[in-house]
PDB file of N, CA and C in Angstrom:
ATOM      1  N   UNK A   1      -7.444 -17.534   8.378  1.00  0.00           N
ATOM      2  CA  UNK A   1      -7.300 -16.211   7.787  1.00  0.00           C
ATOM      3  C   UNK A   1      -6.327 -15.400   8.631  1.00  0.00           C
ATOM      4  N   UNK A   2      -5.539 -14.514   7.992  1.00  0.00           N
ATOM      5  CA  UNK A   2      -4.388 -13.761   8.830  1.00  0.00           C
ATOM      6  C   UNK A   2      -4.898 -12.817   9.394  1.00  0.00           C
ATOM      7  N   UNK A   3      -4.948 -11.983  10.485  1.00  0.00           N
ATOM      8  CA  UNK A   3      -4.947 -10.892  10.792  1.00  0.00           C
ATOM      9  C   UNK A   3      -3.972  -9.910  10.027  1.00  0.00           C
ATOM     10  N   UNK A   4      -4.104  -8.534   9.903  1.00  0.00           N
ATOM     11  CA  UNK A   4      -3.570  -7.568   9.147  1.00  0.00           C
ATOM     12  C   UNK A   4      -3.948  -6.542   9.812  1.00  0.00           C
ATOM     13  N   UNK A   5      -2.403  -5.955   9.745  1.00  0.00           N
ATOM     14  CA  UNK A   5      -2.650  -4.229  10.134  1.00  0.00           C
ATOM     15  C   UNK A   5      -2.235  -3.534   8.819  1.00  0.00           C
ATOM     16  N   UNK A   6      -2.688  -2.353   8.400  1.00  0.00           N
ATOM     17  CA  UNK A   6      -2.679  -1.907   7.251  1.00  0.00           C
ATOM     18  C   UNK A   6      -2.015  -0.371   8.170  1.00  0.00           C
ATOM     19  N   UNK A   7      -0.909   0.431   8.062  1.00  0.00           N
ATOM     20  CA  UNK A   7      -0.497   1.290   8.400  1.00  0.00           C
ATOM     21  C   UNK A   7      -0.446   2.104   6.865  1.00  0.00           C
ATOM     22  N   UNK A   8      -0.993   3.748   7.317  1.00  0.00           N
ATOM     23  CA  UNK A   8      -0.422   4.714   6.464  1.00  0.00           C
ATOM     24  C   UNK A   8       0.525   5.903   6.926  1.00  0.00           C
ATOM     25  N   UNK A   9       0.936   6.178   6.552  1.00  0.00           N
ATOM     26  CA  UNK A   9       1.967   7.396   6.739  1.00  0.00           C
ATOM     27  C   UNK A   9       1.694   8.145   5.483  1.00  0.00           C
ATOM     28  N   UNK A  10       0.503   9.910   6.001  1.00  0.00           N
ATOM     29  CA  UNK A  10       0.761  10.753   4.333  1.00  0.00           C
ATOM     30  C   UNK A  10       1.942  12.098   4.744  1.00  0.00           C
ATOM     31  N   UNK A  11       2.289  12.315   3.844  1.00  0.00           N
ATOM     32  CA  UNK A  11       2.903  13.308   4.078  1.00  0.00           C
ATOM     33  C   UNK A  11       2.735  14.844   2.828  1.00  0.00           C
ATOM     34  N   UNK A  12       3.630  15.521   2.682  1.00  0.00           N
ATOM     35  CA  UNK A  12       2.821  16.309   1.421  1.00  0.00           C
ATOM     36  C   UNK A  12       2.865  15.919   0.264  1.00  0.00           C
ATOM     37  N   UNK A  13       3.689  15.307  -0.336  1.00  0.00           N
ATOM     38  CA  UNK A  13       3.652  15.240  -1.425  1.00  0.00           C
ATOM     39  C   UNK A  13       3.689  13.422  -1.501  1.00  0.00           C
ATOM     40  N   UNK A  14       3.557  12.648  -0.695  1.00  0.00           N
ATOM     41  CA  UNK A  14       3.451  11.313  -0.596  1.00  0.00           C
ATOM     42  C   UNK A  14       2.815  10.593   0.636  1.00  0.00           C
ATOM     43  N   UNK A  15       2.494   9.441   0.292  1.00  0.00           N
ATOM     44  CA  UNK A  15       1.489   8.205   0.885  1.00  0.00           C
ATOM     45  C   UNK A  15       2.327   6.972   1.411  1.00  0.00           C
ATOM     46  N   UNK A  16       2.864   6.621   2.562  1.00  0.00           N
ATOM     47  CA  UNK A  16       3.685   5.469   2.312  1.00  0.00           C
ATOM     48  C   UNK A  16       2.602   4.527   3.701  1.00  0.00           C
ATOM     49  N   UNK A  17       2.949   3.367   2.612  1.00  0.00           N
ATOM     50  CA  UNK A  17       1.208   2.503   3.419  1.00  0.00           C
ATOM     51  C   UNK A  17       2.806   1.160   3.739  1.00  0.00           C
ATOM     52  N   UNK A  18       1.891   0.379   4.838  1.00  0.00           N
ATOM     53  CA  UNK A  18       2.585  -1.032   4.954  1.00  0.00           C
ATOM     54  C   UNK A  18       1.709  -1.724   5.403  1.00  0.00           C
ATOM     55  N   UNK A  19       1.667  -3.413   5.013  1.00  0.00           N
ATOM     56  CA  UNK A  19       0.894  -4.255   5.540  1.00  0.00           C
ATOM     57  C   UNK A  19       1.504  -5.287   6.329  1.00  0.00           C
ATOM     58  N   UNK A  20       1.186  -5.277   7.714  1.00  0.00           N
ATOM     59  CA  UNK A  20       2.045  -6.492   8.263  1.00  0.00           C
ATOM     60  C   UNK A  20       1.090  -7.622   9.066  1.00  0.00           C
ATOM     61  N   UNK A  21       1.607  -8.673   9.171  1.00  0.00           N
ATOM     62  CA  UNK A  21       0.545 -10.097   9.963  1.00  0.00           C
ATOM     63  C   UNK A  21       0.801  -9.488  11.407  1.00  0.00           C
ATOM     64  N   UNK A  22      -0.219  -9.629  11.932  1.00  0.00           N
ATOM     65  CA  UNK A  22      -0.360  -9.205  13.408  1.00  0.00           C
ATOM     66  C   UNK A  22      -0.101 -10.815  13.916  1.00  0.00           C
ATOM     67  N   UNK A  23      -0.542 -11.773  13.851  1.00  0.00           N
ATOM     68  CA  UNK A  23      -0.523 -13.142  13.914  1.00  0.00           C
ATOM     69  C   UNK A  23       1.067 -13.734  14.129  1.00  0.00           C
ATOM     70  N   UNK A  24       1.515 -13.076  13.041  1.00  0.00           N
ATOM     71  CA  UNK A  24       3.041 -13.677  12.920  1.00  0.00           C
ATOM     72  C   UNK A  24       4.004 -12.771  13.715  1.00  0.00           C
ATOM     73  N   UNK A  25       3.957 -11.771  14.928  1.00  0.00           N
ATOM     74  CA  UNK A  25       4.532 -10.908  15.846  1.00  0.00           C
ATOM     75  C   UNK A  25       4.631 -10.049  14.917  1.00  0.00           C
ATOM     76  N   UNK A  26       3.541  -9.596  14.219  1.00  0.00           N
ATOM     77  CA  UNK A  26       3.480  -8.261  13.223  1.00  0.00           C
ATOM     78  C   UNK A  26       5.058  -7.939  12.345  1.00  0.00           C
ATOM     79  N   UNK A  27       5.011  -8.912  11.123  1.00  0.00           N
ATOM     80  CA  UNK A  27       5.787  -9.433  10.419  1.00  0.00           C
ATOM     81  C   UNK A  27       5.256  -8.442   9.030  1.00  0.00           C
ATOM     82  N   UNK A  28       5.667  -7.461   8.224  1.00  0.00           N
ATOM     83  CA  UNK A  28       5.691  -7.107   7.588  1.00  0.00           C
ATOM     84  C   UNK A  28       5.383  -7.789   6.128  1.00  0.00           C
ATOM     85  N   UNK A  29       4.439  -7.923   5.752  1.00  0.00           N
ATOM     86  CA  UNK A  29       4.189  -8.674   4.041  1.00  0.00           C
ATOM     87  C   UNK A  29       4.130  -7.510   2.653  1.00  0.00           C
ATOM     88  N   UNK A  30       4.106  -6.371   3.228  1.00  0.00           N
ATOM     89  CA  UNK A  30       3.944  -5.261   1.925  1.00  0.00           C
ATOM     90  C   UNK A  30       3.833  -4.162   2.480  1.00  0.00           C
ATOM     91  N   UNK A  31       5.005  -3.351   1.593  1.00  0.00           N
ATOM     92  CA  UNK A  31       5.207  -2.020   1.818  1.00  0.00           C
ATOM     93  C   UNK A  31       5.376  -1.064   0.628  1.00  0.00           C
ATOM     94  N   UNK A  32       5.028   0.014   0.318  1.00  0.00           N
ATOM     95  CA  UNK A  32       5.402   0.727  -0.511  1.00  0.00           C
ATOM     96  C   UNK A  32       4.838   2.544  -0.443  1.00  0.00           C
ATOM     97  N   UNK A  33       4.820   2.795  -1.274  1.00  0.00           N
ATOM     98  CA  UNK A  33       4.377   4.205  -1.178  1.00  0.00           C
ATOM     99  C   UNK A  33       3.779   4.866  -2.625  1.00  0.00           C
ATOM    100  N   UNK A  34       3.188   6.200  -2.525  1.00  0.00           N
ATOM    101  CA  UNK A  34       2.719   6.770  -3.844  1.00  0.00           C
ATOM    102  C   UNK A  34       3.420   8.168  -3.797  1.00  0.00           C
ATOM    103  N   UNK A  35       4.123   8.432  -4.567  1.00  0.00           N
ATOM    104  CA  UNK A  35       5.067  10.206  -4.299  1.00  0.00           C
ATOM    105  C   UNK A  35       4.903  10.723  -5.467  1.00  0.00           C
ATOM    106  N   UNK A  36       5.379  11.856  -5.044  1.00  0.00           N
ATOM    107  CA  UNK A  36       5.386  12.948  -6.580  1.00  0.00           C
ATOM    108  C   UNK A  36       3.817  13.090  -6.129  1.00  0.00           C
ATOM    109  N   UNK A  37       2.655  13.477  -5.556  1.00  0.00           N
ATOM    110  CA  UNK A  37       1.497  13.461  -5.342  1.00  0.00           C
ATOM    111  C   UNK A  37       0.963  14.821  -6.000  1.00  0.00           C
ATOM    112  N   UNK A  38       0.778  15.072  -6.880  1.00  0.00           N
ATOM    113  CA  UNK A  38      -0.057  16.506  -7.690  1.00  0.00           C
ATOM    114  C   UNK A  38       0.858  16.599  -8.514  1.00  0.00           C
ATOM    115  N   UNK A  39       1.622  15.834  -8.787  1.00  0.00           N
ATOM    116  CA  UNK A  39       2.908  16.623  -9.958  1.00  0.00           C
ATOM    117  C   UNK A  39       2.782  15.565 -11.203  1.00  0.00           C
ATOM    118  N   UNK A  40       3.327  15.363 -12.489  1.00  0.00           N
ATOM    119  CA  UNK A  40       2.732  14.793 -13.683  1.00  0.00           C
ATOM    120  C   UNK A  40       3.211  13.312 -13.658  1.00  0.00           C
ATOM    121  N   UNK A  41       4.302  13.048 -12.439  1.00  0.00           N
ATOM    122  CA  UNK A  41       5.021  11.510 -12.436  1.00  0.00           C
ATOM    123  C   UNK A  41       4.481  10.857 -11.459  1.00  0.00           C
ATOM    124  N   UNK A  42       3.664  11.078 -10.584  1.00  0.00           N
ATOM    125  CA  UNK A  42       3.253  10.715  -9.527  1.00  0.00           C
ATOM    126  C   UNK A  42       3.100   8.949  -9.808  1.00  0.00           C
ATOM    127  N   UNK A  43       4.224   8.531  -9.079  1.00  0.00           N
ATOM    128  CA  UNK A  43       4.005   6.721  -8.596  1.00  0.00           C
ATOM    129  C   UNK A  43       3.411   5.960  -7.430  1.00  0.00           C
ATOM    130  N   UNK A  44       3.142   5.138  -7.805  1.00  0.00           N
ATOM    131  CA  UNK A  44       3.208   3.928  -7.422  1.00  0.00           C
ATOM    132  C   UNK A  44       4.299   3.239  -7.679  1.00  0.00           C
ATOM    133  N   UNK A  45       5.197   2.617  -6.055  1.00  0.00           N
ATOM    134  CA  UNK A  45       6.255   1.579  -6.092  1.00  0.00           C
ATOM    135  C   UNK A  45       5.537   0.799  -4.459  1.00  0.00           C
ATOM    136  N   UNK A  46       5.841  -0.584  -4.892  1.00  0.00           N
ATOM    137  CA  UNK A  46       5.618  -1.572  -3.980  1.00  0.00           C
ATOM    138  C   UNK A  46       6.890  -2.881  -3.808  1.00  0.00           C
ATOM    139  N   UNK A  47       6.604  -3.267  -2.456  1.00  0.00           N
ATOM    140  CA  UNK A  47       7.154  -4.623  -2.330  1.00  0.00           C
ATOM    141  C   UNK A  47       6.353  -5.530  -1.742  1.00  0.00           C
ATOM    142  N   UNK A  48       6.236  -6.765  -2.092  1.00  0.00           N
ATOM    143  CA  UNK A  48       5.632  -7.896  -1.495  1.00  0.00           C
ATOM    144  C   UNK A  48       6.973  -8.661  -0.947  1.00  0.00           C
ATOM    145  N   UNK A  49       6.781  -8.869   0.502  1.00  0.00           N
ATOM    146  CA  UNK A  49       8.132  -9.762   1.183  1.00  0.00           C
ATOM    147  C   UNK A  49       7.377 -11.142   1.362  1.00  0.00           C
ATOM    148  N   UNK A  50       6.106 -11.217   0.330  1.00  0.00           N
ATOM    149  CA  UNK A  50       5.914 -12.861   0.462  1.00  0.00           C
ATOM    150  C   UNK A  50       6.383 -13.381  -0.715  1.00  0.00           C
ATOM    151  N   UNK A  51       6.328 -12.858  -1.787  1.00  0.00           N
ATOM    152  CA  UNK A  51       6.116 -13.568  -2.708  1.00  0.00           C
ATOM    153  C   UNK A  51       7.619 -12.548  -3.537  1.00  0.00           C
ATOM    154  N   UNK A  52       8.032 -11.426  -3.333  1.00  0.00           N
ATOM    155  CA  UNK A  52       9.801 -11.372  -3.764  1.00  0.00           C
ATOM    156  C   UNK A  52       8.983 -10.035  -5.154  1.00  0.00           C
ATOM    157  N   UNK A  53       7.967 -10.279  -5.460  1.00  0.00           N
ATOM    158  CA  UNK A  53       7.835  -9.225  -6.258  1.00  0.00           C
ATOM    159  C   UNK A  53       7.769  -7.726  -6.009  1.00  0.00           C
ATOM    160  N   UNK A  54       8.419  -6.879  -6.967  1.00  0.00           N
ATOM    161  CA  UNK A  54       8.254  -5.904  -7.070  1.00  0.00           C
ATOM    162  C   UNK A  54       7.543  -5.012  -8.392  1.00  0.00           C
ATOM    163  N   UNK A  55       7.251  -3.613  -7.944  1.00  0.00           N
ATOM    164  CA  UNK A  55       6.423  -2.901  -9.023  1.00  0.00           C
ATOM    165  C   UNK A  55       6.331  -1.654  -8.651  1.00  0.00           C
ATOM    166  N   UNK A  56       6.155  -1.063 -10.240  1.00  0.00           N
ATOM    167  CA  UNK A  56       5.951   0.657 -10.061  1.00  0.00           C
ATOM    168  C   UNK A  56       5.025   0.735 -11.044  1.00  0.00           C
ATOM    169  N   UNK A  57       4.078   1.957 -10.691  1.00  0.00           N
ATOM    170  CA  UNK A  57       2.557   1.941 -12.243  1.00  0.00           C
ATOM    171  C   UNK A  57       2.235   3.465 -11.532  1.00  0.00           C
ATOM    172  N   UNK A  58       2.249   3.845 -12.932  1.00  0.00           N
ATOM    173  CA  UNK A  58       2.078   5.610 -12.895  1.00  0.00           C
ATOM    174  C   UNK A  58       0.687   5.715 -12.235  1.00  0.00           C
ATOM    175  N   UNK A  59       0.294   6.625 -11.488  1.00  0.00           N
ATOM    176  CA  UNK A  59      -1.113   7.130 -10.990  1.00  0.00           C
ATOM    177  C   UNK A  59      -1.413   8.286 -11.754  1.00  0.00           C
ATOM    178  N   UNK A  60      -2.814   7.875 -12.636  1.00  0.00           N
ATOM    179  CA  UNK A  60      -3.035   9.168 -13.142  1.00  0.00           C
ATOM    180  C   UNK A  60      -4.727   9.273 -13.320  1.00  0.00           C
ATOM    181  N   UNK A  61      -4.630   9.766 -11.855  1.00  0.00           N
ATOM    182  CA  UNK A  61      -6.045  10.772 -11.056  1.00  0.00           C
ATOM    183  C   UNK A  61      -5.954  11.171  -9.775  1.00  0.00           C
ATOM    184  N   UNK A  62      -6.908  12.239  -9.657  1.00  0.00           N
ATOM    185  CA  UNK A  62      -6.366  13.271  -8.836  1.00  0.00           C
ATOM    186  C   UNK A  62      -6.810  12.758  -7.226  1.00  0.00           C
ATOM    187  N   UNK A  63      -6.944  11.911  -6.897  1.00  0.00           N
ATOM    188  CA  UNK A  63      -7.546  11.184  -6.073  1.00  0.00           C
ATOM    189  C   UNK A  63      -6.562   9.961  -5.747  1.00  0.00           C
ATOM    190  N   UNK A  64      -5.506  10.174  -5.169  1.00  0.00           N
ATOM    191  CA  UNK A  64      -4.917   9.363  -4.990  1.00  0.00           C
ATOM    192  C   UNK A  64      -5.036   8.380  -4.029  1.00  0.00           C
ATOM    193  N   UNK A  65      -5.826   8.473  -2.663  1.00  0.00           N
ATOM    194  CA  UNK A  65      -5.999   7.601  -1.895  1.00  0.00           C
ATOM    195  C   UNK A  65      -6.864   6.922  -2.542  1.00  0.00           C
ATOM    196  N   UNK A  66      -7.359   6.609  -3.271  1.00  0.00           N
ATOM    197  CA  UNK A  66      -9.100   6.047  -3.712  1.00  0.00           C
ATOM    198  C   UNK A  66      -8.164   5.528  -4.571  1.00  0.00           C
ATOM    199  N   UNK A  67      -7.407   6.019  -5.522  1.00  0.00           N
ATOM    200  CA  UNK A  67      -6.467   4.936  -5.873  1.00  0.00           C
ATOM    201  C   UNK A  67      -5.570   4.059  -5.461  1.00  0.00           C
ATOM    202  N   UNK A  68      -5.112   4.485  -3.893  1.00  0.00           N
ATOM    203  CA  UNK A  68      -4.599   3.235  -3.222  1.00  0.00           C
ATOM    204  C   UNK A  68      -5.220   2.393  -2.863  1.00  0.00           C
ATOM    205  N   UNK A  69      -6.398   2.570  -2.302  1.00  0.00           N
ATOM    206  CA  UNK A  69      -7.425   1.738  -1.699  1.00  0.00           C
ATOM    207  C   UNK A  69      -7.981   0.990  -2.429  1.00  0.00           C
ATOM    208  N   UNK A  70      -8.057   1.275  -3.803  1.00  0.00           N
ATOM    209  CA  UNK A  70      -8.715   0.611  -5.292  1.00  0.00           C
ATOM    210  C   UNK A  70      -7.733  -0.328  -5.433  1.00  0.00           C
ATOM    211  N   UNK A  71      -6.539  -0.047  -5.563  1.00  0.00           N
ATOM    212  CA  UNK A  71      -5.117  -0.923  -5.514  1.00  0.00           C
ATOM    213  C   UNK A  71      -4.600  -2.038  -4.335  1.00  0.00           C
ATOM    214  N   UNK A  72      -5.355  -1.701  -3.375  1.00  0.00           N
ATOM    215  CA  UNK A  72      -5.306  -2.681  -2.125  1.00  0.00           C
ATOM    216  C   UNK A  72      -6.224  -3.775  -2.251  1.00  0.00           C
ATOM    217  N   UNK A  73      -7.319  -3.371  -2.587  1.00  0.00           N
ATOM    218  CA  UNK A  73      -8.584  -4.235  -2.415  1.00  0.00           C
ATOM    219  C   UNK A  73      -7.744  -5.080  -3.879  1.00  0.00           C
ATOM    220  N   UNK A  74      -7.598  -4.692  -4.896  1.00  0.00           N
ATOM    221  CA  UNK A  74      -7.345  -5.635  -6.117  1.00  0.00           C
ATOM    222  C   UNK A  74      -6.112  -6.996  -5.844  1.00  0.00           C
ATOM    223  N   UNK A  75      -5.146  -6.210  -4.954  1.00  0.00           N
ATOM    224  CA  UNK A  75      -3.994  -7.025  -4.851  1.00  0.00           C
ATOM    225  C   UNK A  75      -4.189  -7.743  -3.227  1.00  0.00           C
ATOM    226  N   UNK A  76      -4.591  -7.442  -2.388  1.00  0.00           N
ATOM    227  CA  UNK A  76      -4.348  -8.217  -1.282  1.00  0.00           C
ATOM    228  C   UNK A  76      -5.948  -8.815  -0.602  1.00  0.00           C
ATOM    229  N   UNK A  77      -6.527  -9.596  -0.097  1.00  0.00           N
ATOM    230  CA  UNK A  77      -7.646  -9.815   0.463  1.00  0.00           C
ATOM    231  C   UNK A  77      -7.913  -9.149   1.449  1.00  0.00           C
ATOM    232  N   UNK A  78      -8.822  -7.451   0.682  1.00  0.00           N
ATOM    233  CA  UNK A  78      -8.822  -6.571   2.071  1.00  0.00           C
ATOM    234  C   UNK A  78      -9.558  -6.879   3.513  1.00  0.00           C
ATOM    235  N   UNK A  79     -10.519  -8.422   2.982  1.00  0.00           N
ATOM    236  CA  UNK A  79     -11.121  -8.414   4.070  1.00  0.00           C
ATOM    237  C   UNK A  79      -9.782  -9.118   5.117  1.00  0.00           C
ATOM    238  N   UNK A  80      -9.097  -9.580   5.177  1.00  0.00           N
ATOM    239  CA  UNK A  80      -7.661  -9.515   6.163  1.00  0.00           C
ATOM    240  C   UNK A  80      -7.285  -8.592   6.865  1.00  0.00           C
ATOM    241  N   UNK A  81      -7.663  -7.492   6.433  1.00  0.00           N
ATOM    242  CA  UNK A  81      -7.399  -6.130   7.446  1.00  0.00           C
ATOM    243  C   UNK A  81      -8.476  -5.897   8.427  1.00  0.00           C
ATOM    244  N   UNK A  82      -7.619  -6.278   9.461  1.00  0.00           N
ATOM    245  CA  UNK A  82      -8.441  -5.929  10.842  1.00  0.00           C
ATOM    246  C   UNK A  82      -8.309  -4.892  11.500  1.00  0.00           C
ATOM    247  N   UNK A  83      -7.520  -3.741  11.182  1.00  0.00           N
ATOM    248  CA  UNK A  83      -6.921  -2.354  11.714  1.00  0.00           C
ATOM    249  C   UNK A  83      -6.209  -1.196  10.616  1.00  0.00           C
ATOM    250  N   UNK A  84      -6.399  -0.476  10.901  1.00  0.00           N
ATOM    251  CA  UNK A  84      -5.745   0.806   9.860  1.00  0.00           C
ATOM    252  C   UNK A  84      -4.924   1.876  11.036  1.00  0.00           C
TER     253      UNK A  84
END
């Protein structure tokens, strides 16, 4: 199983999270962010540097970390995160 550091950065009007292997000299596997945060476009954009995909999906609730975190657990095996 990999080790994982899960970094956030919020700022006001955005969330920019990254996940990198601590294992692999803390090698970056996913990065992205959520912006526009209270305003009617508010995104979601991501990259996966394992697998080459990318994505954007509108957020619409007012609770946006609970929607990242809802969005983490779905896409990556949160139990891998050993640090925030």
């Amino acid at each position: 199983m990999h080790k994982n550091l899960l970094t956030l950065h919020s700022g006001s009007l955005s969330i920019k999270f990254s996940l990198c292997d601590v294992a692999a000299n803390v090698k970056k596997e996913l990065y992205g962010k959520i912006d526009r945060i209270g305003l009617s476009d508010t995104t979601l954009t991501y990259h996966d540097l394992i697998t080459g995909k990318t994505g954007k999906e509108t957020v619409v609730t007012a609770s946006v970390s609970q929607f990242l975190i809802d969005w983490l657990k779905e896409y990556i095996d949160i139990s891998s995160v050993s640090g925030i």
